[in-house]
Protein backbone atom coordinates (compact mmCIF):
# COMPACT_ATOMS: atom_id res chain seq x y z
CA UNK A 1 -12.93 43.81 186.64
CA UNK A 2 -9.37 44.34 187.35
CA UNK A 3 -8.61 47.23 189.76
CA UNK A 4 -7.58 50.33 188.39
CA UNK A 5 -4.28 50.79 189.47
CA UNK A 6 -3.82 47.53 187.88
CA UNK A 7 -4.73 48.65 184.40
CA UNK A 8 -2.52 52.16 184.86
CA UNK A 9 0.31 50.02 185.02
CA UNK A 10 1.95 48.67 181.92
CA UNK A 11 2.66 45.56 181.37
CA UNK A 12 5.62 45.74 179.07
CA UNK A 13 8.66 46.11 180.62
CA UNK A 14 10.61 48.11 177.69
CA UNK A 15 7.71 50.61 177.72
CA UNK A 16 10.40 53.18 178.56
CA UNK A 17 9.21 53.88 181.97
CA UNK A 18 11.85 54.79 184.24
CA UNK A 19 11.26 55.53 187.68
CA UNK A 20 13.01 58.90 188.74
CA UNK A 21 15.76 58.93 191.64
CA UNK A 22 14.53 60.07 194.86
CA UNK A 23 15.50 63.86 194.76
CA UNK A 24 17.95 65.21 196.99
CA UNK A 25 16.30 67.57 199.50
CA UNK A 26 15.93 68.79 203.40
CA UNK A 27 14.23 66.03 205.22
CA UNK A 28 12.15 66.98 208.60
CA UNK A 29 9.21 65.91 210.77
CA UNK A 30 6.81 68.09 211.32
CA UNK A 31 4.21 67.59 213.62
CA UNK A 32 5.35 63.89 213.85
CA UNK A 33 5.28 62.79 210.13
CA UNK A 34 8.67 63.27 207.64
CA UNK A 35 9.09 65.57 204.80
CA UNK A 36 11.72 66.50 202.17
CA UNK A 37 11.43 69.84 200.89
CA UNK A 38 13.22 69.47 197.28
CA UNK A 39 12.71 73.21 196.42
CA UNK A 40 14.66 76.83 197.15
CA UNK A 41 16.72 75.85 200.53
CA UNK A 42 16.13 79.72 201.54
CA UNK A 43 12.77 79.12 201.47
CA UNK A 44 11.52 80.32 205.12
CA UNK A 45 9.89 77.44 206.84
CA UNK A 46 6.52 79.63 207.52
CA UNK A 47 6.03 79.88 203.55
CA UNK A 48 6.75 76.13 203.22
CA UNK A 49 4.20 75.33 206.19
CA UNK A 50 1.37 77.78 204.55
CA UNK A 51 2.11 77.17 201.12
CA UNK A 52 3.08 74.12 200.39
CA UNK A 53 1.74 71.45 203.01
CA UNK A 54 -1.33 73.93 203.88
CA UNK A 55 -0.80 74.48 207.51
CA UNK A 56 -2.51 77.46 207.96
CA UNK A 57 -2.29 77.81 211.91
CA UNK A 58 0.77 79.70 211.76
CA UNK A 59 0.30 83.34 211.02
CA UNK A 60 2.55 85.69 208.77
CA UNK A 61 3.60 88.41 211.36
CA UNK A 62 5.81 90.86 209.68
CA UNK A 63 9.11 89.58 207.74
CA UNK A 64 11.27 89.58 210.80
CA UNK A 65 8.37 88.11 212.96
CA UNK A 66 8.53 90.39 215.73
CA UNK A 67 5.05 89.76 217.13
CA UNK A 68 4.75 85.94 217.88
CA UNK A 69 2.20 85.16 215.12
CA UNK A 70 4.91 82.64 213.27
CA UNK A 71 5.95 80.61 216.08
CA UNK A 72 6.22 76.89 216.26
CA UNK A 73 8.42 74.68 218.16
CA UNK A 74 11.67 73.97 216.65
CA UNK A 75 13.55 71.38 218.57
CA UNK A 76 11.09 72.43 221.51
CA UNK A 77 12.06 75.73 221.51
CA UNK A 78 9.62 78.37 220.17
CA UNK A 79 11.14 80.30 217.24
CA UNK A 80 9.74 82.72 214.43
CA UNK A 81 9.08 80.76 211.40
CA UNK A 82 9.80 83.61 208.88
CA UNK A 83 13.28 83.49 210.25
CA UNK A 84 13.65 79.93 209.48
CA UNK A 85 15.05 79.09 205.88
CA UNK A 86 14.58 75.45 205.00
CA UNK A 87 18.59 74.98 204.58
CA UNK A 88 19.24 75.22 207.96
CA UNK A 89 16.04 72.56 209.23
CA UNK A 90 17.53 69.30 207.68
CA UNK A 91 16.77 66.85 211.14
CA UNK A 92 14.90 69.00 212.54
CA UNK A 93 11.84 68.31 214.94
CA UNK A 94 9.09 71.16 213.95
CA UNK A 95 5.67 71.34 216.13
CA UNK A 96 3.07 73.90 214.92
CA UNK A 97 -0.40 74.77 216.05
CA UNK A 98 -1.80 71.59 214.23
CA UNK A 99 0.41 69.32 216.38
CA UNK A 100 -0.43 70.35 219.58
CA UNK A 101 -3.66 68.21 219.72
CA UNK A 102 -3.24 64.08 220.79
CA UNK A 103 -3.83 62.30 217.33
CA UNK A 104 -7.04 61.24 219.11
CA UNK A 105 -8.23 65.15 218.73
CA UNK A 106 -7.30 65.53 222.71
CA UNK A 107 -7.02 69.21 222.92
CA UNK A 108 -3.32 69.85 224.45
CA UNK A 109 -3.89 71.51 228.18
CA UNK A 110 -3.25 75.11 226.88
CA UNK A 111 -5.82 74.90 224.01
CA UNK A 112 -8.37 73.93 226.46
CA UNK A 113 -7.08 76.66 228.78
CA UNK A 114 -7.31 79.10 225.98
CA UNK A 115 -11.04 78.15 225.80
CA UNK A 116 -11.67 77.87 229.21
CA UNK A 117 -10.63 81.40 230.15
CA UNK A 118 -11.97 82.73 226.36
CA UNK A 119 -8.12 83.89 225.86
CA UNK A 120 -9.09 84.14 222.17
CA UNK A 121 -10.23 87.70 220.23
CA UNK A 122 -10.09 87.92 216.96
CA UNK A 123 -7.89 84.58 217.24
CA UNK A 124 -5.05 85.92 214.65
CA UNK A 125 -2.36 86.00 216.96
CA UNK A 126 -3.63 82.90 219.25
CA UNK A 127 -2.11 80.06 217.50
CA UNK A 128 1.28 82.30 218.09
CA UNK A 129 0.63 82.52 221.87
CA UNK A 130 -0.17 78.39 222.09
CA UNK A 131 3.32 77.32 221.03
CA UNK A 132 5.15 80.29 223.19
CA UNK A 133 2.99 78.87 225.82
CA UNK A 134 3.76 75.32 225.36
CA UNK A 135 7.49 76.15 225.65
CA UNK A 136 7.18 78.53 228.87
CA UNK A 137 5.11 75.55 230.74
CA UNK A 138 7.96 73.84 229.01
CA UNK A 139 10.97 75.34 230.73
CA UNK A 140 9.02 76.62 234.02
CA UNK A 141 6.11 74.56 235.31
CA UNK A 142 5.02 77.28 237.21
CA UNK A 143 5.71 80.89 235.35
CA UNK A 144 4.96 83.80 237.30
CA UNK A 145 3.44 87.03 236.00
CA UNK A 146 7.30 88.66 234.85
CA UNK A 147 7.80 84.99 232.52
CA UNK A 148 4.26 85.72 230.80
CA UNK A 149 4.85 89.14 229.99
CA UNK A 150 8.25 88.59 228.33
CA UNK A 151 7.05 86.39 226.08
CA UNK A 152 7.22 87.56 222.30
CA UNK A 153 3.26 87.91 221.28
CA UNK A 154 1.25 90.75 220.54
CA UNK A 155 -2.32 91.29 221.28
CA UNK A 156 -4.22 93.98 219.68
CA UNK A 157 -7.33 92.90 221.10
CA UNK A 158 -6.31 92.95 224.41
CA UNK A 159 -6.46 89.34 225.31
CA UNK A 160 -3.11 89.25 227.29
CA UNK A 161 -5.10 89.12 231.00
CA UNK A 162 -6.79 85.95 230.01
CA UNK A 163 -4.24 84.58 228.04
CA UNK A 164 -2.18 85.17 231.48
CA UNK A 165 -5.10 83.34 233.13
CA UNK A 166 -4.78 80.08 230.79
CA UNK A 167 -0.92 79.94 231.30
CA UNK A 168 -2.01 79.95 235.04
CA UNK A 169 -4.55 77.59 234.53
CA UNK A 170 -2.20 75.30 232.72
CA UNK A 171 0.22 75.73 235.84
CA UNK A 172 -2.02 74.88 238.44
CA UNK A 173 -3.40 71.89 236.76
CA UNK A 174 -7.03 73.10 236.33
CA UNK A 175 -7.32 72.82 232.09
CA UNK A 176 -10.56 71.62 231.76
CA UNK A 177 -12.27 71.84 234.98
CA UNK A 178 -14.40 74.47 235.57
């Protein structure tokens, strides 16, 4: 039996089949693979993430995304993805929660911090605190208490001690070990 793709195909070649061009769009990686968004170029890059290619890790925080819920790593820096439209992404690198983990499911350092020190409550804002914590560890190695506390999350259910503790964790090398 001939395989099935194989019989979708036809086999005459004036069967008026004509492929379509490839559309014009905003091509990106995110989280290592490419994408072209062909739709609204306003479109704000958290919408596209949730909606579209089902990335769910990134939280909606508010439409000006004041409280660190919507950030991912643009370029390695951590910005709010509401305040992203598409239009101005075309290049760009974007890293969210889902990319932080080795393709081999290797939790990054801070995940396993976060679980180490149980920096997670009712886990809404968490994925929001991994990426600003990425980038911190990012630019300073070794963040003191002052670098933590300016970062842009909000915890309702005062977590921010033991998310504190992971970053430290993270810092001193000890992800993982008990």
């Amino acid at each position: 039996m001939a395989p099935v793709q194989a019989q979708a195909l036809p086999t005459n070649p004036d069967s008026g089949i004509v492929p379509e061009k490839v559309r014009d769009g905003i091509d990106l990686q995110i989280n290592g693979e490419h994408y072209r968004h062909t739709g609204d170029p306003q479109m704000p890059l958290l919408w596209y993430l949730r909606d579209v290619l089902r990335l769910t890790g990134t939280k909606y925080g508010g439409e000006h995304g004041d409280n660190g819920a919507d950030l991912v790593l643009l370029d390695g820096k951590a910005v709010s993805a509401i305040a992203q439209p598409l239009a101005r992404l075309a290049g760009a690198q974007v890293v969210t929660v889902e990319g932080l983990a080795g393709n081999d499911g290797t939790l990054h350092p801070v995940q396993q911090a976060f679980i180490d020190e149980d920096a997670i409550g009712c886990g809404y804002c968490t994925p929001g605190w991994l990426i600003a914590a990425v980038e911190l560890l990012r630019r300073k190695p070794h963040p003191g208490d002052d670098d933590i506390d300016r970062l842009p999350n909000l915890c309702r259910c005062g977590c921010q001690t033991r998310v504190r503790r992971a970053i430290k964790r993270v810092a001193a090398g000890k992800a993982g070990k008990a």
